[in-house]
PDB file of N, CA and C in Angstrom:
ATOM      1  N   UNK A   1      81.786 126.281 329.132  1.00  0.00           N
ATOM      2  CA  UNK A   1      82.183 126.163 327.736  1.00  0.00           C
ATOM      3  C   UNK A   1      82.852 124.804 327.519  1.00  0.00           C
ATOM      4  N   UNK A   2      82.649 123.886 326.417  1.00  0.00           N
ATOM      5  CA  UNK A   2      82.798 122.891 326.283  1.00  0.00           C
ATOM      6  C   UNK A   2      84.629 123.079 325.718  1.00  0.00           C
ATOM      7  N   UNK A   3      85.312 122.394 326.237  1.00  0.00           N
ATOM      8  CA  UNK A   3      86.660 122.251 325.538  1.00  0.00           C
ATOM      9  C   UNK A   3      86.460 121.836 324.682  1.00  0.00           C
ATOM     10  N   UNK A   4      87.507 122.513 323.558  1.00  0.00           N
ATOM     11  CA  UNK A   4      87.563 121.588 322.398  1.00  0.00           C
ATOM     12  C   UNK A   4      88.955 120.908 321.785  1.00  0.00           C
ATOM     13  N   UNK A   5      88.431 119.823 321.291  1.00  0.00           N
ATOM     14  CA  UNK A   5      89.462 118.799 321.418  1.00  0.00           C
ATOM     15  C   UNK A   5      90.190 119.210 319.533  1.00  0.00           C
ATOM     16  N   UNK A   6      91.500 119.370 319.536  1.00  0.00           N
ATOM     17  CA  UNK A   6      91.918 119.875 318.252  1.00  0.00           C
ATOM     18  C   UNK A   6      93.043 119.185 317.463  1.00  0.00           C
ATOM     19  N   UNK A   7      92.944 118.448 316.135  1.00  0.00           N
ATOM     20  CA  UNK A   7      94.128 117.896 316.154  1.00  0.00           C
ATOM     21  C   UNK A   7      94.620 119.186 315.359  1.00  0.00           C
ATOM     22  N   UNK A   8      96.387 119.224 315.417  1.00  0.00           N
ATOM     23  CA  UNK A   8      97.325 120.235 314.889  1.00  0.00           C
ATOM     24  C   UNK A   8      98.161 119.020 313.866  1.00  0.00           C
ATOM     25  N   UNK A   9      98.480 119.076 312.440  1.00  0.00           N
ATOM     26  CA  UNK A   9      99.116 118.722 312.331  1.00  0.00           C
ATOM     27  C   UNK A   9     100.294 119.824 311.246  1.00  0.00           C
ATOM     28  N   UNK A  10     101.716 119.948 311.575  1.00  0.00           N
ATOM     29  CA  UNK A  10     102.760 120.897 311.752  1.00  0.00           C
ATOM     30  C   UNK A  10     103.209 120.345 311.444  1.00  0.00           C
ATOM     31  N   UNK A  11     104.781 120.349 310.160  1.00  0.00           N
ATOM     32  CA  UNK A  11     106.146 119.501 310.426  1.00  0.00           C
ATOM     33  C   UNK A  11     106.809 121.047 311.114  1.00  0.00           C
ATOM     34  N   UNK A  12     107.068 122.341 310.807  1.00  0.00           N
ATOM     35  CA  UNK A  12     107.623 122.757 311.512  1.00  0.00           C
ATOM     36  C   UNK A  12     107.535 123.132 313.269  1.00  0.00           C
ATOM     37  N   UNK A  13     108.679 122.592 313.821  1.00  0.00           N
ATOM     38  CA  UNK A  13     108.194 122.435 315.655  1.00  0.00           C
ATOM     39  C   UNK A  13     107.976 124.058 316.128  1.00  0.00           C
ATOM     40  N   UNK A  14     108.510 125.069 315.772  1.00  0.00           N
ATOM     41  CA  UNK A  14     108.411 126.295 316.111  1.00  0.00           C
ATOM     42  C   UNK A  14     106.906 126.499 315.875  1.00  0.00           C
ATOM     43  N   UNK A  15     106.430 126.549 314.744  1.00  0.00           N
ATOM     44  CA  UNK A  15     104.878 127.208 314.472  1.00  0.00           C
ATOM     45  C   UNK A  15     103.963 125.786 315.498  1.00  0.00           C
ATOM     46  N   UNK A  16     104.567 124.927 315.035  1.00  0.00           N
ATOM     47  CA  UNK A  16     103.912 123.992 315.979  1.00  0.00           C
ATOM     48  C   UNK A  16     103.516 123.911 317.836  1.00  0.00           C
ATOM     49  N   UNK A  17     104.477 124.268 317.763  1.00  0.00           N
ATOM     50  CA  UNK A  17     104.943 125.044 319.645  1.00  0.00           C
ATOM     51  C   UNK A  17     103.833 125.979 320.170  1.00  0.00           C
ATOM     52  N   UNK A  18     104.283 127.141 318.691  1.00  0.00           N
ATOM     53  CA  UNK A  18     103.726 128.667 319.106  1.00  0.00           C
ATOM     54  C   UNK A  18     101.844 128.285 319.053  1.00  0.00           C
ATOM     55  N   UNK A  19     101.253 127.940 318.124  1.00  0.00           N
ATOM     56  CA  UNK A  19      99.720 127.414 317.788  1.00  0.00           C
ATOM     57  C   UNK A  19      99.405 126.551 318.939  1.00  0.00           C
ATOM     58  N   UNK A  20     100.702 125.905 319.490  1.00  0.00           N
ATOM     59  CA  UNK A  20      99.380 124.909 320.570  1.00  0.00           C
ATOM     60  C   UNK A  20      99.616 125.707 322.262  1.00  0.00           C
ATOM     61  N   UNK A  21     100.949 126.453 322.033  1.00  0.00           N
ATOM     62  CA  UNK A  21     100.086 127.543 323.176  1.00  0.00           C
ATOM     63  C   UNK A  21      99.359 128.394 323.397  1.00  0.00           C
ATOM     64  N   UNK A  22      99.600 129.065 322.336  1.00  0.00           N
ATOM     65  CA  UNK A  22      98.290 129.786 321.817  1.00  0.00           C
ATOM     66  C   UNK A  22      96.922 129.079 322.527  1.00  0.00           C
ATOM     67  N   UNK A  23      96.469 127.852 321.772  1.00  0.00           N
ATOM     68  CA  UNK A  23      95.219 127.158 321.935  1.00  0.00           C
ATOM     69  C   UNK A  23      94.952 126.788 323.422  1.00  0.00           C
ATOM     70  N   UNK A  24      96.470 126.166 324.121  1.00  0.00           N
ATOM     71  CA  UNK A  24      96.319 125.931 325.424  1.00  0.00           C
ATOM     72  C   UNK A  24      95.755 126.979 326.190  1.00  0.00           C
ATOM     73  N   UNK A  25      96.258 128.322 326.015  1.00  0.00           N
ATOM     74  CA  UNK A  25      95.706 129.909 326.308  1.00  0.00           C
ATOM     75  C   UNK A  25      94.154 130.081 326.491  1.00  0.00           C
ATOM     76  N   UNK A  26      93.495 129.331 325.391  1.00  0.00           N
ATOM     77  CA  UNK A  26      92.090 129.773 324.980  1.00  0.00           C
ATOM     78  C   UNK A  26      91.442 128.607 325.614  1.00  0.00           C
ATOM     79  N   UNK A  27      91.847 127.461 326.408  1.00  0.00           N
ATOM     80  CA  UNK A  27      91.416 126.276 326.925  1.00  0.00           C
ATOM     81  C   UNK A  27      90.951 125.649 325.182  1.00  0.00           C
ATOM     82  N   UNK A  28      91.705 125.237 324.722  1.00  0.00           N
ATOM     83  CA  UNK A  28      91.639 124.118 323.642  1.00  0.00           C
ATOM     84  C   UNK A  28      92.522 122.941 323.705  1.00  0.00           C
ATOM     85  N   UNK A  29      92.174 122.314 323.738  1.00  0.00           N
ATOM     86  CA  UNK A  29      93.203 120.856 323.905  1.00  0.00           C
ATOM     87  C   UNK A  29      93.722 119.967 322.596  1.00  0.00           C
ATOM     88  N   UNK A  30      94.910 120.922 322.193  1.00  0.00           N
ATOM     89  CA  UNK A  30      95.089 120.448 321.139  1.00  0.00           C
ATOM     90  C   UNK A  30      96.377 119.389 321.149  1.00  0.00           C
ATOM     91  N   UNK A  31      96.070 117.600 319.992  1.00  0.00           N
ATOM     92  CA  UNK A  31      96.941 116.870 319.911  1.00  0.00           C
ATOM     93  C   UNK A  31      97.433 117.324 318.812  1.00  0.00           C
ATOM     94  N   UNK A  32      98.998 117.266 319.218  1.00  0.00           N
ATOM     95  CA  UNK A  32      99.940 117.341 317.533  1.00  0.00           C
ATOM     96  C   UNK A  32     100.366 116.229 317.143  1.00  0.00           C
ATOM     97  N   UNK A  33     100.643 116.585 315.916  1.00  0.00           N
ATOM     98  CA  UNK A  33     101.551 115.709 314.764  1.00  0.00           C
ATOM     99  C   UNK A  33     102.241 116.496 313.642  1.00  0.00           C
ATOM    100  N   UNK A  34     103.284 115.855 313.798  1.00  0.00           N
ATOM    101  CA  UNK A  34     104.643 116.455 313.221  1.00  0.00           C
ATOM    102  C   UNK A  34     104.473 116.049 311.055  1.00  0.00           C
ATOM    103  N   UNK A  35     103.744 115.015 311.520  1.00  0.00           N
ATOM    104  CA  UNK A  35     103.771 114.497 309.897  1.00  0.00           C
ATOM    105  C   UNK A  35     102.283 113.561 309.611  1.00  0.00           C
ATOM    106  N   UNK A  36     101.914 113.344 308.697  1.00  0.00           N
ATOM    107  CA  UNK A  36     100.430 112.400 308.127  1.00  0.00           C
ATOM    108  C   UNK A  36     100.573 110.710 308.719  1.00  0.00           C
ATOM    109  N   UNK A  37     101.459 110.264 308.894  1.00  0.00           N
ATOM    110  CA  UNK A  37     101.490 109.287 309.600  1.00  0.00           C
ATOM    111  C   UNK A  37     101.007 109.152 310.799  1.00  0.00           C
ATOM    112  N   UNK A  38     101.815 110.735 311.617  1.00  0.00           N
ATOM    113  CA  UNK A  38     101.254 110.352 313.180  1.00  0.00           C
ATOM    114  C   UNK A  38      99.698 111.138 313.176  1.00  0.00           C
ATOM    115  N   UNK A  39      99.272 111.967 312.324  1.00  0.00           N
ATOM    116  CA  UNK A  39      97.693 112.427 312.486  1.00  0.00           C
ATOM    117  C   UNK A  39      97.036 110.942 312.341  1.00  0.00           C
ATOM    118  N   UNK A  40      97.195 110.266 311.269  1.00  0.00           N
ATOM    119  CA  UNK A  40      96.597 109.305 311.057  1.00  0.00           C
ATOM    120  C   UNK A  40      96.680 108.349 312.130  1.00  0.00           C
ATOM    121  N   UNK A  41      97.588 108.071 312.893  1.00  0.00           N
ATOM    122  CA  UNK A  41      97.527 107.528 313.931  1.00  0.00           C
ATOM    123  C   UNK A  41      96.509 107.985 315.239  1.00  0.00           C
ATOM    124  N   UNK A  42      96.878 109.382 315.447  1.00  0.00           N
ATOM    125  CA  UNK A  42      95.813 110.086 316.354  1.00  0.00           C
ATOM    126  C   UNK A  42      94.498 110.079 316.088  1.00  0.00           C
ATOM    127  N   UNK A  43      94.151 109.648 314.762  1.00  0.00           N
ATOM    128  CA  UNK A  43      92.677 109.757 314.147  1.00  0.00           C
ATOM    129  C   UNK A  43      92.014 108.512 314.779  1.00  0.00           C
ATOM    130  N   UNK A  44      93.043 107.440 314.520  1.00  0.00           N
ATOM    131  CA  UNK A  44      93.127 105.449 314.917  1.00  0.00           C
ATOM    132  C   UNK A  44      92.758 105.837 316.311  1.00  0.00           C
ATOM    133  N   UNK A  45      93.234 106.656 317.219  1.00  0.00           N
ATOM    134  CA  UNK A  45      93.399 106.438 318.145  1.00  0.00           C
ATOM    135  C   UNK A  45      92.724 106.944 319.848  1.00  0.00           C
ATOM    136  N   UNK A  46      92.121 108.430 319.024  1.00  0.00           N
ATOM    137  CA  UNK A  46      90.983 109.157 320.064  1.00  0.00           C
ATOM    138  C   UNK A  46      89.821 109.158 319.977  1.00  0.00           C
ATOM    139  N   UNK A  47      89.237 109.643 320.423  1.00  0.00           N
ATOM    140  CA  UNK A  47      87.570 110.393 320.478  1.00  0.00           C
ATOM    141  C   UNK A  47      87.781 111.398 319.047  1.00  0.00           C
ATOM    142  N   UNK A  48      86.671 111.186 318.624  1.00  0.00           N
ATOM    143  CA  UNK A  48      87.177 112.429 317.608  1.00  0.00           C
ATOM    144  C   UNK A  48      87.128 113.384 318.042  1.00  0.00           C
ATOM    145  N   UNK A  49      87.726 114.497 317.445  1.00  0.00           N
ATOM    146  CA  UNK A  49      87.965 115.549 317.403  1.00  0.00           C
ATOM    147  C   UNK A  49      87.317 116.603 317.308  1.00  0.00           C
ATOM    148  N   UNK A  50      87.003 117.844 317.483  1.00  0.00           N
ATOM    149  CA  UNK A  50      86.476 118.950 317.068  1.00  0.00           C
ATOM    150  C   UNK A  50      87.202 119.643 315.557  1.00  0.00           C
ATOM    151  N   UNK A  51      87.772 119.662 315.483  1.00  0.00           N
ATOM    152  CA  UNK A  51      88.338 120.470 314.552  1.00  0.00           C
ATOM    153  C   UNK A  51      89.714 119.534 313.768  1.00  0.00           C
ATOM    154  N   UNK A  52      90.186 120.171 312.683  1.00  0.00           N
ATOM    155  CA  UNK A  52      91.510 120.205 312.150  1.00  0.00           C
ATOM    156  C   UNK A  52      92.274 120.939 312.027  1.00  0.00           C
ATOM    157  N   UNK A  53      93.637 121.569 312.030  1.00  0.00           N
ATOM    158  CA  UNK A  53      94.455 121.977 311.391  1.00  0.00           C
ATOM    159  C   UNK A  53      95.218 121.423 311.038  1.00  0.00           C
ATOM    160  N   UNK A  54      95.399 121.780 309.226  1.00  0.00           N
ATOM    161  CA  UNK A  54      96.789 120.763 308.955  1.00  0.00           C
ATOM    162  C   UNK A  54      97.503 121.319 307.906  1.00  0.00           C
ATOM    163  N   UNK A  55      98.728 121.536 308.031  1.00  0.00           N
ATOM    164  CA  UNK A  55      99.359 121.929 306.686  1.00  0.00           C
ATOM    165  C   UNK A  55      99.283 120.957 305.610  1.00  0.00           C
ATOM    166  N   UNK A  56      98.903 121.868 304.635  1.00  0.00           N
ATOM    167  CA  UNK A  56      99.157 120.321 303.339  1.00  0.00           C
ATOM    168  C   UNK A  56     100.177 119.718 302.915  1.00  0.00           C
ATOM    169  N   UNK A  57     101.381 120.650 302.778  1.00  0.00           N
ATOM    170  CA  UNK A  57     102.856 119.729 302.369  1.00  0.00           C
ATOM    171  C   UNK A  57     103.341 119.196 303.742  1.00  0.00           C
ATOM    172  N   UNK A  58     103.231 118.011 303.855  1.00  0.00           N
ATOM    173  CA  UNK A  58     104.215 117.327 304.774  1.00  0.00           C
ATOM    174  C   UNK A  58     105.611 116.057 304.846  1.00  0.00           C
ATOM    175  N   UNK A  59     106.474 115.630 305.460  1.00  0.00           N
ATOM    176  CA  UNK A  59     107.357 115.125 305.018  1.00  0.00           C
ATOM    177  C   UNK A  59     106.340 113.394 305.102  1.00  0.00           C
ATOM    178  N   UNK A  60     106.888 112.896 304.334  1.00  0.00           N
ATOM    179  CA  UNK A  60     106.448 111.472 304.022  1.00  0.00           C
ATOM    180  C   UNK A  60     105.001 111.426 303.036  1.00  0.00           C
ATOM    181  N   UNK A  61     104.817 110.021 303.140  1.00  0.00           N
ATOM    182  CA  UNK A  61     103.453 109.556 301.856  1.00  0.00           C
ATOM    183  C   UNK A  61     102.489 110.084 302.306  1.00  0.00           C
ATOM    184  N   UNK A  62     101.882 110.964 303.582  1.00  0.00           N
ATOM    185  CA  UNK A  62     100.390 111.311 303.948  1.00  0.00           C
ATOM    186  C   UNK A  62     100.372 112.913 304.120  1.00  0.00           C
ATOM    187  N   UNK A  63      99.683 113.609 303.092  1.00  0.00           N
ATOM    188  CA  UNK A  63     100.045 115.354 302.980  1.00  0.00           C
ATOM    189  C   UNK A  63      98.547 115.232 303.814  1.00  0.00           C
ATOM    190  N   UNK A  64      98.478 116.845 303.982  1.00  0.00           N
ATOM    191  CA  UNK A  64      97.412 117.004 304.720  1.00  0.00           C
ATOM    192  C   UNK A  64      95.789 116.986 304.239  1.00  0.00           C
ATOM    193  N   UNK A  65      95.945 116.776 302.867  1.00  0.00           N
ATOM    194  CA  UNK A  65      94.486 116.584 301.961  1.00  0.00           C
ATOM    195  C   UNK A  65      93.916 114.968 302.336  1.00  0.00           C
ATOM    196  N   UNK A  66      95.840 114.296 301.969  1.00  0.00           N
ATOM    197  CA  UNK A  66      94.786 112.827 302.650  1.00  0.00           C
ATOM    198  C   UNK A  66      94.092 113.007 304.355  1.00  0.00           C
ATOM    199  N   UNK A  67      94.990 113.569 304.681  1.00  0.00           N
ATOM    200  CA  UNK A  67      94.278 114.209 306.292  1.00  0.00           C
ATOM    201  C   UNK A  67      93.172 113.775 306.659  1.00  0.00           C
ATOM    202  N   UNK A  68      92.692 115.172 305.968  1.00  0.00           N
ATOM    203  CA  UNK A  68      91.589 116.026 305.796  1.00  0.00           C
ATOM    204  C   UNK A  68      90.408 114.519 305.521  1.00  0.00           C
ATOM    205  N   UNK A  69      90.790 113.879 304.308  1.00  0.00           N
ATOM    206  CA  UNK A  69      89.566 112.849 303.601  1.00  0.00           C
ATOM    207  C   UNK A  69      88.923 111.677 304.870  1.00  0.00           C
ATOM    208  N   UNK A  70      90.705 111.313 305.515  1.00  0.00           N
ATOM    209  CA  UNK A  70      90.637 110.459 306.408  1.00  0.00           C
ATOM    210  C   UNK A  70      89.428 110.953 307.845  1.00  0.00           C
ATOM    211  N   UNK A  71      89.582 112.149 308.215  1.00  0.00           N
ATOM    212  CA  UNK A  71      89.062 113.149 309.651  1.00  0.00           C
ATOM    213  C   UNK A  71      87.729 113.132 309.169  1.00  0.00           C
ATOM    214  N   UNK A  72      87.860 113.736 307.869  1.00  0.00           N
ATOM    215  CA  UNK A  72      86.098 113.828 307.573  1.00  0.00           C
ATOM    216  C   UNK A  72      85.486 112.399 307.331  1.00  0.00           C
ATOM    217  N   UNK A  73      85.861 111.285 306.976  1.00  0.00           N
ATOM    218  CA  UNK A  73      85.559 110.156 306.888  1.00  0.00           C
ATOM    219  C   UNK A  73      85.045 109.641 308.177  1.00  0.00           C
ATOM    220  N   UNK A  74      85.262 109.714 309.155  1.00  0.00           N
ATOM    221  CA  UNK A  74      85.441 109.383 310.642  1.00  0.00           C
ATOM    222  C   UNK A  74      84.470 110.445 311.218  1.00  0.00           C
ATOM    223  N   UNK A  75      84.461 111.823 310.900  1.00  0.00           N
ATOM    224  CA  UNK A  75      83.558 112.684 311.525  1.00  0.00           C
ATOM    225  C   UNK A  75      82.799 113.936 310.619  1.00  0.00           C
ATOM    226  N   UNK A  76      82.111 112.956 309.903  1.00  0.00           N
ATOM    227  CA  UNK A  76      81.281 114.134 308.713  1.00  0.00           C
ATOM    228  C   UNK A  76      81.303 115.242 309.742  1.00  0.00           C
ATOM    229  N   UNK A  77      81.547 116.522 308.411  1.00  0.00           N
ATOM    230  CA  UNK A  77      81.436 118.100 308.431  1.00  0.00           C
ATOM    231  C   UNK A  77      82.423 118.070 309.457  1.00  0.00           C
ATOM    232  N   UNK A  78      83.550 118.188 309.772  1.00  0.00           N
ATOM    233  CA  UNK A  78      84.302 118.540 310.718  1.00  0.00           C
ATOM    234  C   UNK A  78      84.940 119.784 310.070  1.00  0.00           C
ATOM    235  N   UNK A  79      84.996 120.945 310.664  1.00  0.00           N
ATOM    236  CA  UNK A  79      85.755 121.918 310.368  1.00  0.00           C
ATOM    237  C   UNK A  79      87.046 121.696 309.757  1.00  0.00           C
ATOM    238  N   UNK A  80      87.856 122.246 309.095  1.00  0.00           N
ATOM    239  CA  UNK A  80      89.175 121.979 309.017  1.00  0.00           C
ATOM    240  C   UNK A  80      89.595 123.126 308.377  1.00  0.00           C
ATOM    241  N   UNK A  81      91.105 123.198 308.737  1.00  0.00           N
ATOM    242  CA  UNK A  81      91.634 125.213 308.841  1.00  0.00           C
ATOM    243  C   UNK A  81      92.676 124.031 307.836  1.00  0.00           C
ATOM    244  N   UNK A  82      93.139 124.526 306.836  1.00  0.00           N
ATOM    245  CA  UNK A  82      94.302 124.047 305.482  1.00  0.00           C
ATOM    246  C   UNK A  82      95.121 124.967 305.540  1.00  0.00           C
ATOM    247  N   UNK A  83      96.772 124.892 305.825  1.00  0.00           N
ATOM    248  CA  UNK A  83      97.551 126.100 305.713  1.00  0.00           C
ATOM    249  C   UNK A  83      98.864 125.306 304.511  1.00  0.00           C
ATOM    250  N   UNK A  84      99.186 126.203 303.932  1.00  0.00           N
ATOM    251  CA  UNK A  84     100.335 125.748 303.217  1.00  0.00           C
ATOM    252  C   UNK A  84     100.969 127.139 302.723  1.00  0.00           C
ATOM    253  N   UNK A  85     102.235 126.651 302.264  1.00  0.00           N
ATOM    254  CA  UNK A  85     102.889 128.430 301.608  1.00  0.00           C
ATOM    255  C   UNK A  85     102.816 127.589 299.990  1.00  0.00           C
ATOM    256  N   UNK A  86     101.955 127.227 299.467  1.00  0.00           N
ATOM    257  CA  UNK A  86     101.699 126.320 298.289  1.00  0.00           C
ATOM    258  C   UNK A  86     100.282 126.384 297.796  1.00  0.00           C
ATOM    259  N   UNK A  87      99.979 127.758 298.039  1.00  0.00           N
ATOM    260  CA  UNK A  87      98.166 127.685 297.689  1.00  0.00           C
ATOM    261  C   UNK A  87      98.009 126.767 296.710  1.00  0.00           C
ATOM    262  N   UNK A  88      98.147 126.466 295.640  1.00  0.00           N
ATOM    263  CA  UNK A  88      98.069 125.818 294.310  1.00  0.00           C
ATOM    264  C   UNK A  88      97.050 124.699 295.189  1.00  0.00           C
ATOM    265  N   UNK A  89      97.886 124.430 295.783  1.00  0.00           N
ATOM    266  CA  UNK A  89      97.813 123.084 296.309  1.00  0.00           C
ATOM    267  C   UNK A  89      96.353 122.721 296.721  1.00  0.00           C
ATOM    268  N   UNK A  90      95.750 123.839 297.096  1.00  0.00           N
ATOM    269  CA  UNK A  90      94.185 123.353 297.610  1.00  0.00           C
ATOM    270  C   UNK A  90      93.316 123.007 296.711  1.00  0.00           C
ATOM    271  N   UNK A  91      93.660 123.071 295.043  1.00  0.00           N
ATOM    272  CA  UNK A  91      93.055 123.086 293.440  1.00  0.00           C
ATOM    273  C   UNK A  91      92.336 121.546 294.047  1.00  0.00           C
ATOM    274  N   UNK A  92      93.515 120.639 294.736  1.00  0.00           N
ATOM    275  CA  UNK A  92      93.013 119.182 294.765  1.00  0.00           C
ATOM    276  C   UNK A  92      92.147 118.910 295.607  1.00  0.00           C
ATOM    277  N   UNK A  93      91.193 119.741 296.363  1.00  0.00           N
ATOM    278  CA  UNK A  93      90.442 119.761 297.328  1.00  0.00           C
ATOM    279  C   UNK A  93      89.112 120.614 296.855  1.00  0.00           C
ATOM    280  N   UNK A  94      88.015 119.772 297.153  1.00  0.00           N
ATOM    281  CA  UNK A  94      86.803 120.398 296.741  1.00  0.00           C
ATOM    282  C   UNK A  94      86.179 120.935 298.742  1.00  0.00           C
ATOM    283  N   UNK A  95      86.110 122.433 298.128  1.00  0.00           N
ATOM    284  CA  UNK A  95      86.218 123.425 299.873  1.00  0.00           C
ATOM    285  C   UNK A  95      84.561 123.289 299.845  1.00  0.00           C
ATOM    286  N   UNK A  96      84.474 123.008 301.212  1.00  0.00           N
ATOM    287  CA  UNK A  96      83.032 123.551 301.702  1.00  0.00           C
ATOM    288  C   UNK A  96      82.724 124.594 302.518  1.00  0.00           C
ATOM    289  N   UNK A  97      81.467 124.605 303.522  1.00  0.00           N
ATOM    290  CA  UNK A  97      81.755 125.400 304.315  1.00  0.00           C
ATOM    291  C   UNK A  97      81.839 125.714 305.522  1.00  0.00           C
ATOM    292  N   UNK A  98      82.678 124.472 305.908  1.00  0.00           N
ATOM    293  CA  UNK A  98      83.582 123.962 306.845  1.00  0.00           C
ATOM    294  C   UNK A  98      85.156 124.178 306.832  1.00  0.00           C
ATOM    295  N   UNK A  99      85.470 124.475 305.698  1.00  0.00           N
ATOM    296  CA  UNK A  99      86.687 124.847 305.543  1.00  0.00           C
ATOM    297  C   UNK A  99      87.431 125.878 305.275  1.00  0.00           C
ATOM    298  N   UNK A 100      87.903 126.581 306.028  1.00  0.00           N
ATOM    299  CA  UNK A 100      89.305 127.356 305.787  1.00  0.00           C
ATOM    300  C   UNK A 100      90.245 127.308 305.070  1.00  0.00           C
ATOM    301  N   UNK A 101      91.136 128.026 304.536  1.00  0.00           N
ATOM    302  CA  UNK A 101      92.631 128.383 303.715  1.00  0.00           C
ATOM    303  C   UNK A 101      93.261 129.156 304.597  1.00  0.00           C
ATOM    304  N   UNK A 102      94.421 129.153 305.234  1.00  0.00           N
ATOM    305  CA  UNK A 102      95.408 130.103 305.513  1.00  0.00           C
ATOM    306  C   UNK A 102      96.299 129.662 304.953  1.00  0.00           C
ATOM    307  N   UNK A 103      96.768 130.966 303.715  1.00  0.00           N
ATOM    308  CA  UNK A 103      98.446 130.892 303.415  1.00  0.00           C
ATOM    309  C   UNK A 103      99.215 131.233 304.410  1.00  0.00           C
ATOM    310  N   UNK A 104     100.046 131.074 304.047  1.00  0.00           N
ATOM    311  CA  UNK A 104     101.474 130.656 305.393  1.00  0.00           C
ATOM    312  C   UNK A 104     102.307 131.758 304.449  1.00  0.00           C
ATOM    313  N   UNK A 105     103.279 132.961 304.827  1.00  0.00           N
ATOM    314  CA  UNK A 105     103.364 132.655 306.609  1.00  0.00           C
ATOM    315  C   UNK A 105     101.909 133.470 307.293  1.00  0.00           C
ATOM    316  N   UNK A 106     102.028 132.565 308.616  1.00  0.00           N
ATOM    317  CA  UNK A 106     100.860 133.884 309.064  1.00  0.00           C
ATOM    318  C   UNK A 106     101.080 133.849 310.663  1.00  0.00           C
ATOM    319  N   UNK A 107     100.260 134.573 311.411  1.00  0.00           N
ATOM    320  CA  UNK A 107     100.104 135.000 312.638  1.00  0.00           C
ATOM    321  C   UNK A 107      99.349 133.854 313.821  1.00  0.00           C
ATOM    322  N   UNK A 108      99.453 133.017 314.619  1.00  0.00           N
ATOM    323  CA  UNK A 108      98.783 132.680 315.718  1.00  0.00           C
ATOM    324  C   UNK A 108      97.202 133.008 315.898  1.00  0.00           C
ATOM    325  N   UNK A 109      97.423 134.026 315.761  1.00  0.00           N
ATOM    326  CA  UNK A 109      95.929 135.038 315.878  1.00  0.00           C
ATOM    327  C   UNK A 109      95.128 134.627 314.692  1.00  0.00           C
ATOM    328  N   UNK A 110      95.517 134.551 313.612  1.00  0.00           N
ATOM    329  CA  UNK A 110      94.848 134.181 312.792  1.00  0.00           C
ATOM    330  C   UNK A 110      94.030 132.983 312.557  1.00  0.00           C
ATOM    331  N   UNK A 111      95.051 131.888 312.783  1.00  0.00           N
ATOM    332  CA  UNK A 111      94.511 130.703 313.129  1.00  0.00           C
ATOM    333  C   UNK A 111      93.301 130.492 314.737  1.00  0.00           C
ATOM    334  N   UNK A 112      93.655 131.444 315.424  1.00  0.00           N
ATOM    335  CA  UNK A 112      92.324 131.300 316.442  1.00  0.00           C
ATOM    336  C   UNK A 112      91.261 132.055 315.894  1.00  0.00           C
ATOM    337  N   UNK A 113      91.197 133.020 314.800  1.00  0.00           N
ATOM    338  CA  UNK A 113      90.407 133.682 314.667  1.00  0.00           C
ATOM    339  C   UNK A 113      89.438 132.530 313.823  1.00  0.00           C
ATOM    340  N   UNK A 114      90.224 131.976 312.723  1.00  0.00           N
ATOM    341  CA  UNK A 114      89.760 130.920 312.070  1.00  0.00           C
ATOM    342  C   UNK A 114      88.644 129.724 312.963  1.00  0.00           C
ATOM    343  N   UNK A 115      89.378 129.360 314.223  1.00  0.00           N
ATOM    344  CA  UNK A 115      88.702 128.459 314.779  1.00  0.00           C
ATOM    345  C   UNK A 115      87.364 128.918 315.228  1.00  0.00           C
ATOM    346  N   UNK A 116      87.849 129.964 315.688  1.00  0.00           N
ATOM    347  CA  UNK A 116      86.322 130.946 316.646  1.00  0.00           C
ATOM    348  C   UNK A 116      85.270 131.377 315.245  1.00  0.00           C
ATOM    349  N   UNK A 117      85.978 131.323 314.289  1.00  0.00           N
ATOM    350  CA  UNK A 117      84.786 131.630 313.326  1.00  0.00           C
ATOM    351  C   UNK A 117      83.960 130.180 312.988  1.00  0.00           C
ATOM    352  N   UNK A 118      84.764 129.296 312.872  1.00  0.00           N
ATOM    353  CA  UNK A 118      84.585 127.756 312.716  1.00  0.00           C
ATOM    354  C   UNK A 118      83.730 127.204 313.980  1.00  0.00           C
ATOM    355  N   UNK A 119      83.773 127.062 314.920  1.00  0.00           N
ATOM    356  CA  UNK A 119      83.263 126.797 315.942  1.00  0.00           C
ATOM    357  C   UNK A 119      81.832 127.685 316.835  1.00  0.00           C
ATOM    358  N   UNK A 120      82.215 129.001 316.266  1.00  0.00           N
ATOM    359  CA  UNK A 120      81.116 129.629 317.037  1.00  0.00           C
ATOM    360  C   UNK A 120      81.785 130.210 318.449  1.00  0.00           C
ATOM    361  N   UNK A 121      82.825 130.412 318.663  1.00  0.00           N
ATOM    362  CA  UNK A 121      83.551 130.444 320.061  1.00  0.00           C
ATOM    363  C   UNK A 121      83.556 132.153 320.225  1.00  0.00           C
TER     364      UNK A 121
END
């Protein structure tokens, strides 16, 4: 089974923690980022990716929609899982069907269920 390479991007470190052991669990190799600056940096900076997760409200100028534009820019159709406790918020995003919504709060499980549906896993 091919690993898959995952960026996480989280400002909270707890859900952030709990999701990338989770993933470590399932052999997924996921890079974090705490805020849109450092995804965007990780984007600058690897192989792309398999997947996204990203919350949309984050602290500073880069929420997770610019994310999202930047990841898919770099790797047409890339999956991407959108979590926020701010549904509204996805109005600014035209969804395909590559993409996920999880409102927040939610479960670990959920978000792998998301990926394995996303991926085929």
């Amino acid at each position: 089974m091919k690993r898959l390479k995952i960026l996480l991007v989280e400002d909270d470190d707890l859900i952030r923690q709990l999701l990338s052991e989770a993933m470590g669990d399932l052999d997924m190799t996921p890079a974090l980022a705490a805020s849109g600056e450092e995804a965007l940096d990780l984007l600058d900076q690897n192989e792309p990716f398999n997947l996204l997760i990203t919350d949309i409200q984050l602290p500073g100028s880069v929420d997770g929609l610019d994310i999202a534009r930047v990841a898919r820019s770099k790797t047409p159709g890339m999956p991407i899982i959108f979590t926020t406790g701010q549904p509204d918020r996805m109005a600014q995003w035209k969804s395909g069907p590559g993409d996920v919504f999880i409102p927040k709060p939610y479960r670990p499980s959920d978000i792998i269920a998301a990926i394995r549906q996303l991926t085929n896993l």
